[in-house]
C-alpha atoms as a PDB file:
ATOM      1  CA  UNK A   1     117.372 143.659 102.212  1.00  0.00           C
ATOM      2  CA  UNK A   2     116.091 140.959 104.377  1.00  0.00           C
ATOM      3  CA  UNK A   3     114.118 138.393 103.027  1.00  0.00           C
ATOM      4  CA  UNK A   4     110.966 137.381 104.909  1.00  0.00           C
ATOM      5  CA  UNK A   5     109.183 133.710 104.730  1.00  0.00           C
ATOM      6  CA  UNK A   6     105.045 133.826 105.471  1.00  0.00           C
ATOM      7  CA  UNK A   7     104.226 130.734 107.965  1.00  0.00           C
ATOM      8  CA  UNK A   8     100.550 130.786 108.697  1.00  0.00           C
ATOM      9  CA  UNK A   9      99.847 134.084 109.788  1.00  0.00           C
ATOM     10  CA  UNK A  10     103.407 134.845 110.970  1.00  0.00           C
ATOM     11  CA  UNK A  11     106.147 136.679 108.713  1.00  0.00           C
ATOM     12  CA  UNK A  12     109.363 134.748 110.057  1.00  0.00           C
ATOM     13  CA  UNK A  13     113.208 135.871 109.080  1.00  0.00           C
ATOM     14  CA  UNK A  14     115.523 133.780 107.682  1.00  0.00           C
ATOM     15  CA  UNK A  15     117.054 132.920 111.525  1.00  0.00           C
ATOM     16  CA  UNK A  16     113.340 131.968 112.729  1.00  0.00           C
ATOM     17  CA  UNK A  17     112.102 130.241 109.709  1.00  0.00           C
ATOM     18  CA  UNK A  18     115.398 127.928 109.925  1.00  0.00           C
ATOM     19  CA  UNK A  19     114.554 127.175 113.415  1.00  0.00           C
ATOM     20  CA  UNK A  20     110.787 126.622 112.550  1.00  0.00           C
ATOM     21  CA  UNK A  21     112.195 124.039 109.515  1.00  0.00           C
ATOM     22  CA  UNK A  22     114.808 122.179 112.479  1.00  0.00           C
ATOM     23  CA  UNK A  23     111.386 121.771 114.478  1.00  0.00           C
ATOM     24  CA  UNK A  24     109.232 120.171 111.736  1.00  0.00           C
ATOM     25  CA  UNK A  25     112.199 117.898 110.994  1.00  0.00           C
ATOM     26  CA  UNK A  26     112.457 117.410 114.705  1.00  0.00           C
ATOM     27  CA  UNK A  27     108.976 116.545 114.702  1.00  0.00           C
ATOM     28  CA  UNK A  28     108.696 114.079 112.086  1.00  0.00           C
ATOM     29  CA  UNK A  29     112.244 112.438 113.206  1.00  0.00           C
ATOM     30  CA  UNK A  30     110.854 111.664 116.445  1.00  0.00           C
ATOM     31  CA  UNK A  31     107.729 109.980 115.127  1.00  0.00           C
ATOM     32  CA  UNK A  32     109.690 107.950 112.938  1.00  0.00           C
ATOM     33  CA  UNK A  33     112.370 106.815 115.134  1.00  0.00           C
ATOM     34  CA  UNK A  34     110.200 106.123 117.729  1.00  0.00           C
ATOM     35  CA  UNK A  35     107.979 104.112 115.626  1.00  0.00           C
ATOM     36  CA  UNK A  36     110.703 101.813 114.115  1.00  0.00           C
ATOM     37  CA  UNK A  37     112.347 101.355 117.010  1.00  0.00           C
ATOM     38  CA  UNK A  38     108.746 100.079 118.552  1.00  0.00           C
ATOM     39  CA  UNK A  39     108.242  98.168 115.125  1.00  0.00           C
ATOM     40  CA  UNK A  40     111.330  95.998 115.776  1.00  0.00           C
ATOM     41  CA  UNK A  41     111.339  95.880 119.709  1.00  0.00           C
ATOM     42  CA  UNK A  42     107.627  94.311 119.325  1.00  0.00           C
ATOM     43  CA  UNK A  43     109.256  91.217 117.568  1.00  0.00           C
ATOM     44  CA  UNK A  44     112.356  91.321 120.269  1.00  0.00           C
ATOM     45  CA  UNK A  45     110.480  91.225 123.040  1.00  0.00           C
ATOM     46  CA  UNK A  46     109.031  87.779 125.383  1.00  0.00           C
ATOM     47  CA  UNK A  47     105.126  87.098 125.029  1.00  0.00           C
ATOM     48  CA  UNK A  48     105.549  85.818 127.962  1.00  0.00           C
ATOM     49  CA  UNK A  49     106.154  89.237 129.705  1.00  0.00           C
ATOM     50  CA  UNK A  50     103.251  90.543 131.796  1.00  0.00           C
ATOM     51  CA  UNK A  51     101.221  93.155 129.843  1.00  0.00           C
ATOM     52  CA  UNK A  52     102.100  95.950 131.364  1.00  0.00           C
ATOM     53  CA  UNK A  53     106.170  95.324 131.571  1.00  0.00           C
ATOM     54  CA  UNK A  54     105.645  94.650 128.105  1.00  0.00           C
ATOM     55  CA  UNK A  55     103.933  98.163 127.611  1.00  0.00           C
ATOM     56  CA  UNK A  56     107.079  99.721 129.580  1.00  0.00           C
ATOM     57  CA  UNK A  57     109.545  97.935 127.468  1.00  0.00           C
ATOM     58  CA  UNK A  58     107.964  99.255 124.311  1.00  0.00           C
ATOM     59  CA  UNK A  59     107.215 102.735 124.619  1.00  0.00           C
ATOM     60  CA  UNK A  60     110.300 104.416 127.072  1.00  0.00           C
ATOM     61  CA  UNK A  61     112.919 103.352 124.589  1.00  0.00           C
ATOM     62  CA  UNK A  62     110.837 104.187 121.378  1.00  0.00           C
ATOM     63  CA  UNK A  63     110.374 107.251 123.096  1.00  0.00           C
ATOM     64  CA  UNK A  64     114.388 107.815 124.080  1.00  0.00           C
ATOM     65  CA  UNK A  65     115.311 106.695 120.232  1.00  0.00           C
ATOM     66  CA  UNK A  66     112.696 108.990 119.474  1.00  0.00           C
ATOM     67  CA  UNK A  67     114.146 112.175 121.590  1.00  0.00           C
ATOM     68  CA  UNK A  68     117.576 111.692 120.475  1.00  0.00           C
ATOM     69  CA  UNK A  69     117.022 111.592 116.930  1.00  0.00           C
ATOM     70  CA  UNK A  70     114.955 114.639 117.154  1.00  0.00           C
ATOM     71  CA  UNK A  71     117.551 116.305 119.572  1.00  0.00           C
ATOM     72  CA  UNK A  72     120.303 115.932 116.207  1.00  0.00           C
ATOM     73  CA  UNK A  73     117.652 117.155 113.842  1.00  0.00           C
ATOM     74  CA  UNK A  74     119.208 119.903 112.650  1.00  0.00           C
ATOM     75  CA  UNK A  75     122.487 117.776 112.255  1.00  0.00           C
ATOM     76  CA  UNK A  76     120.402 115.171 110.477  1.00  0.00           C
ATOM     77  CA  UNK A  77     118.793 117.558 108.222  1.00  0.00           C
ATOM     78  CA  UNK A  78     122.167 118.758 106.783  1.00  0.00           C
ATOM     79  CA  UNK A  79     123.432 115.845 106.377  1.00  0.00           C
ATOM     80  CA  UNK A  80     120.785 114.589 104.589  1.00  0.00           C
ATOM     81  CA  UNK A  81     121.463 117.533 102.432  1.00  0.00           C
ATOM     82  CA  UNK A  82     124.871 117.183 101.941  1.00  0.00           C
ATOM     83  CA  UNK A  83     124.243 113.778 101.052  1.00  0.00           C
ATOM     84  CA  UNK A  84     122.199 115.101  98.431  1.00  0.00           C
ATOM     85  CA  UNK A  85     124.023 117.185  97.105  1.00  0.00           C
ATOM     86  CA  UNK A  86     126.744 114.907  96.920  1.00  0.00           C
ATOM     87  CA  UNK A  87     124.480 111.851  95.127  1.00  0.00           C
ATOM     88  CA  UNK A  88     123.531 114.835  92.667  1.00  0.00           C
ATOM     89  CA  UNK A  89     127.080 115.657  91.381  1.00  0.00           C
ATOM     90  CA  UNK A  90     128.145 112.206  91.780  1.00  0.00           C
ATOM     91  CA  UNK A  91     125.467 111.567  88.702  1.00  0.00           C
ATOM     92  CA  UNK A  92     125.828 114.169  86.657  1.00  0.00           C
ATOM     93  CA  UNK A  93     129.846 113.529  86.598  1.00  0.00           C
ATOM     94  CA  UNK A  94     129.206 109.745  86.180  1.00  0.00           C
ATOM     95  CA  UNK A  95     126.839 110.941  83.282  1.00  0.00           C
ATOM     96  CA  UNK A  96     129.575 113.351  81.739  1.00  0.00           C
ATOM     97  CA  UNK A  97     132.626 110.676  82.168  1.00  0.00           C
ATOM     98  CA  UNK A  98     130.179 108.316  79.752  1.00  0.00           C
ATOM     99  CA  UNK A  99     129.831 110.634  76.993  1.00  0.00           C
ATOM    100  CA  UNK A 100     133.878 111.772  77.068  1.00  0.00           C
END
């Protein structure tokens, strides 16, 4: 039986509510990368720069960091997972080899 996942007013299957998950993470990947890359460009770049090449050199790489990090979202998101997963087992064998 196929199992069924409610997303506003839309019953999604397991194929299109995976896909709908990749394009939050997408989302949120882009607006993160592209802010942090801003964040630390704004220190890198001259004050002495006109405004608007200033502007330029700000926003189109924030904005290609931003795209490629959400292009590998889904490869980010299992990762992050596996990583996880990993740090979970990691601890609970660390807590086991104490005890033995």
């Amino acid at each position: 039986m196929a199992q069924y996942y409610k997303v506003d007013n839309r019953l999604l299957n397991e194929e299109e509510y995976n896909e709908h998950c990749v394009g939050l993470w997408a989302v949120c990947l882009f607006f993160a990368a592209a802010i942090y890359c801003g964040y630390q460009l704004h220190g890198v770049i001259p004050h002495e720069w006109m405004k608007e090449l200033r502007f330029a050199g700000l926003i189109i790489p924030s904005v290609i960091a931003g795209g490629i990090a959400a292009r590998f979202a889904g490869f980010i998101r299992g990762a992050l997972f596996v990583v996880l997963a990993v740090g979970v087992i990691y601890e609970l064998s660390a807590w086991v080899w104490n005890f033995i």
